[in-house]
PDB file of N, CA and C in Angstrom:
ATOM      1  N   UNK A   1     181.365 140.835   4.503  1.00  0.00           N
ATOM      2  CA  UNK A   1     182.641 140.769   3.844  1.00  0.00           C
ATOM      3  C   UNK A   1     182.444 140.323   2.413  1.00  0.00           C
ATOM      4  N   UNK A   2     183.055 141.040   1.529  1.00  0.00           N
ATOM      5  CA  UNK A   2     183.278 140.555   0.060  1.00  0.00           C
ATOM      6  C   UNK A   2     183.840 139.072  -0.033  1.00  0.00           C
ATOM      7  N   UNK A   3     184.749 138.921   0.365  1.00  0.00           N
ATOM      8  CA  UNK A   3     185.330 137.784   0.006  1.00  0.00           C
ATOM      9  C   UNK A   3     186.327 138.200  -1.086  1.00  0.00           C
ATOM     10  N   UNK A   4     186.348 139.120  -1.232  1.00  0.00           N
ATOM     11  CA  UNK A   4     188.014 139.474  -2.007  1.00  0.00           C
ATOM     12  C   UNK A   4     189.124 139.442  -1.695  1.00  0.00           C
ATOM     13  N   UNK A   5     189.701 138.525  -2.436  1.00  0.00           N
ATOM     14  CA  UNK A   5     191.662 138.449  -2.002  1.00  0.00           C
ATOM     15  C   UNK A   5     191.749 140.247  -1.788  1.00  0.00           C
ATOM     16  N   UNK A   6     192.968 140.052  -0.791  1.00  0.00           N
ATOM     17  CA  UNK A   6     193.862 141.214  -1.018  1.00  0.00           C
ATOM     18  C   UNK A   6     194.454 141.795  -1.908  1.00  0.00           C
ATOM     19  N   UNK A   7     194.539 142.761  -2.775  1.00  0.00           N
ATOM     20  CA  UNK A   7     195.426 143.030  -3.892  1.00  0.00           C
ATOM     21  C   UNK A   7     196.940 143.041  -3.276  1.00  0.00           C
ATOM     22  N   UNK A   8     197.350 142.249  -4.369  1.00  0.00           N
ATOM     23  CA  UNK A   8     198.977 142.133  -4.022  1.00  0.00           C
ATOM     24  C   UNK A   8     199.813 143.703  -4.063  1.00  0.00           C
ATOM     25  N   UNK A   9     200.657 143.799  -3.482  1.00  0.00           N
ATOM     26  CA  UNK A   9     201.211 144.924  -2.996  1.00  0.00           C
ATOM     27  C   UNK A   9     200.562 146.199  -2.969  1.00  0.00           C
ATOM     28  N   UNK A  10     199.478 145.963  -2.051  1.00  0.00           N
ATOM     29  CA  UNK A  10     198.828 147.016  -1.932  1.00  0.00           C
ATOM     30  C   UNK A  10     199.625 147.429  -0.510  1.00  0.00           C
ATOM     31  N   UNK A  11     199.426 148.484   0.070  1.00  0.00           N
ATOM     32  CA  UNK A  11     200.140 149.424   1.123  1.00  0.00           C
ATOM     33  C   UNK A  11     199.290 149.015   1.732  1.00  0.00           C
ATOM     34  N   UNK A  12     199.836 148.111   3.348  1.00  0.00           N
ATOM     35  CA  UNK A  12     198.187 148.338   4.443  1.00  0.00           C
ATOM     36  C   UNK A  12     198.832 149.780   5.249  1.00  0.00           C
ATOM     37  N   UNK A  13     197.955 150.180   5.784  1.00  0.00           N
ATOM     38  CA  UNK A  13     197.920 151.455   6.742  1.00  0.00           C
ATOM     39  C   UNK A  13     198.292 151.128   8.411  1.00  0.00           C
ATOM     40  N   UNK A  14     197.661 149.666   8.742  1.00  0.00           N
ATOM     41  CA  UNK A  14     197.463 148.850   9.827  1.00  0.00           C
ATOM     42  C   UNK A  14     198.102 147.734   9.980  1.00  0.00           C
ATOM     43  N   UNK A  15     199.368 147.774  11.208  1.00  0.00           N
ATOM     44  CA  UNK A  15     198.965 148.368  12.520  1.00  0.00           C
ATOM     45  C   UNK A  15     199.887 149.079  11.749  1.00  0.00           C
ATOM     46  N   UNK A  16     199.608 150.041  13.019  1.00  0.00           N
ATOM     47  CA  UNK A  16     200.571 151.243  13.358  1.00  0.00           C
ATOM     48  C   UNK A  16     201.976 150.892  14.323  1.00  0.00           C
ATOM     49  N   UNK A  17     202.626 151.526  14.518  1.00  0.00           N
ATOM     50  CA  UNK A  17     203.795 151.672  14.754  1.00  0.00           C
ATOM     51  C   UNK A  17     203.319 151.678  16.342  1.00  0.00           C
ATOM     52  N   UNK A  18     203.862 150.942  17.353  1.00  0.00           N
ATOM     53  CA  UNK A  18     203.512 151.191  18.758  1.00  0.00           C
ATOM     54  C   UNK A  18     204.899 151.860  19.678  1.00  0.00           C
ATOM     55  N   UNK A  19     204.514 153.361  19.818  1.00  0.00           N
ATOM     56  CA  UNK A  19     205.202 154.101  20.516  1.00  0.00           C
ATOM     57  C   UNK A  19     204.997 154.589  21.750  1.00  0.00           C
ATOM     58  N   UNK A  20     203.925 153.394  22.718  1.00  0.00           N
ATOM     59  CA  UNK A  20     203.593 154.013  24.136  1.00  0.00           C
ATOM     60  C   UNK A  20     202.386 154.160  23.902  1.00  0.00           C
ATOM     61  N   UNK A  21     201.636 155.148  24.683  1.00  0.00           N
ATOM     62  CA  UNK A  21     200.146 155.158  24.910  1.00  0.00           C
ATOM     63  C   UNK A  21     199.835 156.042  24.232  1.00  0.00           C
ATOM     64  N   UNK A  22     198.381 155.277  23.640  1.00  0.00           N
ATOM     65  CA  UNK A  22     197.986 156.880  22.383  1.00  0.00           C
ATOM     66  C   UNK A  22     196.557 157.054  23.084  1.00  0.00           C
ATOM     67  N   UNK A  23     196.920 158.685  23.185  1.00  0.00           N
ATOM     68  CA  UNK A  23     195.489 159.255  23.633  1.00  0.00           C
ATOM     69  C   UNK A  23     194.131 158.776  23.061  1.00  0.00           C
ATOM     70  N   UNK A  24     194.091 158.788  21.851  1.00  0.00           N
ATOM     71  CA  UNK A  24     193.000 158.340  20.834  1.00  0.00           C
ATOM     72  C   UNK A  24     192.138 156.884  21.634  1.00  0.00           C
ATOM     73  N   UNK A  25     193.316 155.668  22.038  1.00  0.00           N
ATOM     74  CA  UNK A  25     192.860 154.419  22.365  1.00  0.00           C
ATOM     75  C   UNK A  25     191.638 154.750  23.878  1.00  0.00           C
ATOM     76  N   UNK A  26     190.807 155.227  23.656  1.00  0.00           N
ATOM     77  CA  UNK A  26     190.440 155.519  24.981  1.00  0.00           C
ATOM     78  C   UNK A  26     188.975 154.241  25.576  1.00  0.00           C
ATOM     79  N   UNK A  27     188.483 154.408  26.896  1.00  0.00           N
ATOM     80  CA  UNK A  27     187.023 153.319  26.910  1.00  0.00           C
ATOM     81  C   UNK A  27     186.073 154.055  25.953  1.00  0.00           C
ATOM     82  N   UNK A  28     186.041 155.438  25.464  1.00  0.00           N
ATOM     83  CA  UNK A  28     184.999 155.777  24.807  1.00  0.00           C
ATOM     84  C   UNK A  28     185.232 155.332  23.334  1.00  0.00           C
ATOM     85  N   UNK A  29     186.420 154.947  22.678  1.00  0.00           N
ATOM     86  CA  UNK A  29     186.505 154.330  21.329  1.00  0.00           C
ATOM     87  C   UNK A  29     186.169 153.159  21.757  1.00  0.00           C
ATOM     88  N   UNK A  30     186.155 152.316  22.629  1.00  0.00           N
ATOM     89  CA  UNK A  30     186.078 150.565  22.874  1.00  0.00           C
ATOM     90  C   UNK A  30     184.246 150.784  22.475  1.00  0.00           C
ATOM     91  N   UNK A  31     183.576 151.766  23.886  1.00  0.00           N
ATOM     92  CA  UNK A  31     182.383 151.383  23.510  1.00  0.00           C
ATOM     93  C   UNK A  31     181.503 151.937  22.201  1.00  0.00           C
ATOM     94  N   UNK A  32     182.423 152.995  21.887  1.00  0.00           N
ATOM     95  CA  UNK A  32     181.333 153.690  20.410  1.00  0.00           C
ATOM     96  C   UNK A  32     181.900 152.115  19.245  1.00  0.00           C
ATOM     97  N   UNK A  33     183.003 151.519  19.433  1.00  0.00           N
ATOM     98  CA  UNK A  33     183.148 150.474  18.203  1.00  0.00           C
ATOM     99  C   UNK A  33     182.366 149.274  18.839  1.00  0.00           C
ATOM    100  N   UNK A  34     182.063 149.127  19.568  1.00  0.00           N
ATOM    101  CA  UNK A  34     180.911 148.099  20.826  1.00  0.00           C
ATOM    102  C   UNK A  34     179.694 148.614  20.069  1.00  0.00           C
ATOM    103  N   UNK A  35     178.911 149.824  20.219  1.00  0.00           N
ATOM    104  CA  UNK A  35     177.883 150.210  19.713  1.00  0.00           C
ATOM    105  C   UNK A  35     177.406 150.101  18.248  1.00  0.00           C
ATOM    106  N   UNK A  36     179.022 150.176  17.350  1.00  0.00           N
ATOM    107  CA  UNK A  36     178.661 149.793  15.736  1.00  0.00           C
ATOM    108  C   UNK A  36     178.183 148.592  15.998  1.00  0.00           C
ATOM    109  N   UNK A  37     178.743 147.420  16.661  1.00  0.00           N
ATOM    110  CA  UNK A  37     178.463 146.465  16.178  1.00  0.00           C
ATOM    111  C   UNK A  37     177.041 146.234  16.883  1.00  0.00           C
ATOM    112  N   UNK A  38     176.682 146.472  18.106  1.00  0.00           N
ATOM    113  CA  UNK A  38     175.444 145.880  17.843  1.00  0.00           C
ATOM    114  C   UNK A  38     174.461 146.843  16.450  1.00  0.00           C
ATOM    115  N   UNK A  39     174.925 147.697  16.563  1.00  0.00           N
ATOM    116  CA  UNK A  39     173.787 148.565  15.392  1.00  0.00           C
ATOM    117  C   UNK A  39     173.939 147.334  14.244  1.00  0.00           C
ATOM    118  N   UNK A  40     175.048 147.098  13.772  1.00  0.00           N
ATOM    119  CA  UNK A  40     174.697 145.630  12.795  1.00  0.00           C
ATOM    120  C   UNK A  40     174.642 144.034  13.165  1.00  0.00           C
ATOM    121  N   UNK A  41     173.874 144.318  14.089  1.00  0.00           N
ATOM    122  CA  UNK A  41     173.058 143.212  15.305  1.00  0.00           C
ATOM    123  C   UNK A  41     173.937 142.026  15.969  1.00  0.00           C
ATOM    124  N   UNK A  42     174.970 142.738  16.298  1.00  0.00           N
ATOM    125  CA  UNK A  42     175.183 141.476  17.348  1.00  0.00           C
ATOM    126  C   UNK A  42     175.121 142.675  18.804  1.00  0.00           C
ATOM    127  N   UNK A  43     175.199 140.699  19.496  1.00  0.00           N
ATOM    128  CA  UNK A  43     175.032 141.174  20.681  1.00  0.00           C
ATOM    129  C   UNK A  43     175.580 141.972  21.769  1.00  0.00           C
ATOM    130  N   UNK A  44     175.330 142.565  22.623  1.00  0.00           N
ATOM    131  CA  UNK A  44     175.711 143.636  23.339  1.00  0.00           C
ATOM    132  C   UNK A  44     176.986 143.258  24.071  1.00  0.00           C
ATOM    133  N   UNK A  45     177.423 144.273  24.787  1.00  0.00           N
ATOM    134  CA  UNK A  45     178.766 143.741  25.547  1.00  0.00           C
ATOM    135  C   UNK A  45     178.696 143.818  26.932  1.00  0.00           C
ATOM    136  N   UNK A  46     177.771 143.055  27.489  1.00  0.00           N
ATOM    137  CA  UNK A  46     177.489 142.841  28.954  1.00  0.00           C
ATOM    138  C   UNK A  46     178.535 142.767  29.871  1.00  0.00           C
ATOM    139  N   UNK A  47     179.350 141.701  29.415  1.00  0.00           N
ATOM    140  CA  UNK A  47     180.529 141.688  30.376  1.00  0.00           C
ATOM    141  C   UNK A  47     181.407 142.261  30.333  1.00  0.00           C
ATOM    142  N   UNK A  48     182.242 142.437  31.634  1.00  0.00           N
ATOM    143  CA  UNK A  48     183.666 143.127  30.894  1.00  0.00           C
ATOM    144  C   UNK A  48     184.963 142.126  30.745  1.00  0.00           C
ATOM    145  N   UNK A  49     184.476 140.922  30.945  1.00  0.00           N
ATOM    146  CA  UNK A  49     185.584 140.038  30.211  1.00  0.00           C
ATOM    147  C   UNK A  49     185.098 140.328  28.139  1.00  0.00           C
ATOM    148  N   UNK A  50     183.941 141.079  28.214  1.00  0.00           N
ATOM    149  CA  UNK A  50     183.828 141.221  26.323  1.00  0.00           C
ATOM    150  C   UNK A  50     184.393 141.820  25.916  1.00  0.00           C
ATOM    151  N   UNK A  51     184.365 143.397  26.710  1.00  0.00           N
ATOM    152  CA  UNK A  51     184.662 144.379  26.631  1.00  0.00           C
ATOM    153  C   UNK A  51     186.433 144.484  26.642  1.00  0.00           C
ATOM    154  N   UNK A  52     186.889 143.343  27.502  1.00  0.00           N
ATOM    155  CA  UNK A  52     188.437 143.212  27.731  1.00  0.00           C
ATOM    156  C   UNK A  52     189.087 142.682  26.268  1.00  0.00           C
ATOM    157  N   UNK A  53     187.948 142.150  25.642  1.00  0.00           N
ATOM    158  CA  UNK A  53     188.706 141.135  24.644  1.00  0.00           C
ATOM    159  C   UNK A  53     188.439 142.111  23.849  1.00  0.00           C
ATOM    160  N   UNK A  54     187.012 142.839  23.670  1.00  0.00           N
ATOM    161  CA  UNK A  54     187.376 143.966  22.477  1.00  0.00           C
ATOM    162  C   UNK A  54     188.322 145.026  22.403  1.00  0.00           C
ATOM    163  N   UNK A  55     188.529 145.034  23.650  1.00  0.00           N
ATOM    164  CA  UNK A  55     189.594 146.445  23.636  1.00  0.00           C
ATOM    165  C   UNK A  55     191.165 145.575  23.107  1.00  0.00           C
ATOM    166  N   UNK A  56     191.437 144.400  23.492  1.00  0.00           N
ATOM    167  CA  UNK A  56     192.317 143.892  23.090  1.00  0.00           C
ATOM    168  C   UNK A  56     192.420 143.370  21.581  1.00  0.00           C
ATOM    169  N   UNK A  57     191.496 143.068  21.021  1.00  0.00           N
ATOM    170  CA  UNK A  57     191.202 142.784  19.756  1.00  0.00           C
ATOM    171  C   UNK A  57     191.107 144.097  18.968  1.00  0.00           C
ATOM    172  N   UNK A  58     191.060 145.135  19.657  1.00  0.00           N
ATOM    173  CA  UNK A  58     191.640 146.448  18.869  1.00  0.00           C
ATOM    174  C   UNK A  58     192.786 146.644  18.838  1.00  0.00           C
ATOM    175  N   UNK A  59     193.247 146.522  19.424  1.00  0.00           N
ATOM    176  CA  UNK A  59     194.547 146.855  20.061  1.00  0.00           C
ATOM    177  C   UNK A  59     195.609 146.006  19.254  1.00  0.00           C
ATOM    178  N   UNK A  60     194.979 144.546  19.086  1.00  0.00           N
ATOM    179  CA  UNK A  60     196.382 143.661  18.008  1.00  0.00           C
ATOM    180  C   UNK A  60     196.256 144.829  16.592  1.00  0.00           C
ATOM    181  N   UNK A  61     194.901 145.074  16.554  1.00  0.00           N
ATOM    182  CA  UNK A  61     194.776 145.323  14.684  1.00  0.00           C
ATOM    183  C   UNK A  61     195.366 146.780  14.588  1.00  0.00           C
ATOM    184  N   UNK A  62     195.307 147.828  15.772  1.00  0.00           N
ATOM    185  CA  UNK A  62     195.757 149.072  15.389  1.00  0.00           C
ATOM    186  C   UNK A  62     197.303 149.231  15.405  1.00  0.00           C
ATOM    187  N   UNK A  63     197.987 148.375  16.346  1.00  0.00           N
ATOM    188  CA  UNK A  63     199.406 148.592  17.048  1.00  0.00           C
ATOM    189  C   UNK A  63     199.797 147.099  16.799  1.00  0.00           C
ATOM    190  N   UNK A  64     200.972 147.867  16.169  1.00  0.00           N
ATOM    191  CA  UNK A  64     202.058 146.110  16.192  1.00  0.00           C
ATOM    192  C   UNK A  64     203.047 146.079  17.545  1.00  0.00           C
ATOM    193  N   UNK A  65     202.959 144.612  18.044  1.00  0.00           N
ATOM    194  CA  UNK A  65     202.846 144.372  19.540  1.00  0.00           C
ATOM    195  C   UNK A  65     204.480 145.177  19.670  1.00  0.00           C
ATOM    196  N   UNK A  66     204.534 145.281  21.228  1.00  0.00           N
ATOM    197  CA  UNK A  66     205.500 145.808  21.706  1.00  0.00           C
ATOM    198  C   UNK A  66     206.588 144.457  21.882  1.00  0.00           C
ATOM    199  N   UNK A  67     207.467 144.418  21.076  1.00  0.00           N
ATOM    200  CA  UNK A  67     209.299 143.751  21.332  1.00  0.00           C
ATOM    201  C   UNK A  67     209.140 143.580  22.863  1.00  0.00           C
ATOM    202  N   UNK A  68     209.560 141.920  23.123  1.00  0.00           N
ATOM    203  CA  UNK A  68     209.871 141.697  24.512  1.00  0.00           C
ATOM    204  C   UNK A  68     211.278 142.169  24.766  1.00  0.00           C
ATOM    205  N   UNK A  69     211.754 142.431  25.383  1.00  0.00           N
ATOM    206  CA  UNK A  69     213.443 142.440  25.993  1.00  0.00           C
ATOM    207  C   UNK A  69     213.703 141.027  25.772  1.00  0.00           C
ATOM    208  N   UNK A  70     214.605 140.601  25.677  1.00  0.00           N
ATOM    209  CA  UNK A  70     215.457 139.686  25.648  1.00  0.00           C
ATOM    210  C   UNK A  70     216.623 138.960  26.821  1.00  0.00           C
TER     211      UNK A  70
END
């Protein structure tokens, strides 16, 4: 990471708008973004409590959470 502030009013892209299930979110995006990271050496994702948190830790940054009912 740079360590650069954000530019002020810059447009983020992310998250996206959450309208239900998107084909795209699939286990094969969890593990090919699993695989970047060990390629820039961390460690593997043995468990699937890792694997649960990465797919969820995608999931806050792509999709803004779903509105509870009230």
């Amino acid at each position: 990471m740079s360590g650069a502030a954000p530019r002020s009013g810059a447009e983020r892209n992310y998250p996206l708008p959450h309208a239900g299930p998107d084909a795209r979110f699939t286990k094969s995006l969890v593990t090919s973004v699993a695989g970047v990271l060990v390629g820039y050496g961390y460690p593997r994702l043995d468990a699937s409590a890792d694997r649960a948190a990465l797919e969820s830790a995608l999931a806050a940054f792509l999709y803004t959470p779903l509105e509870r009912s009230k």
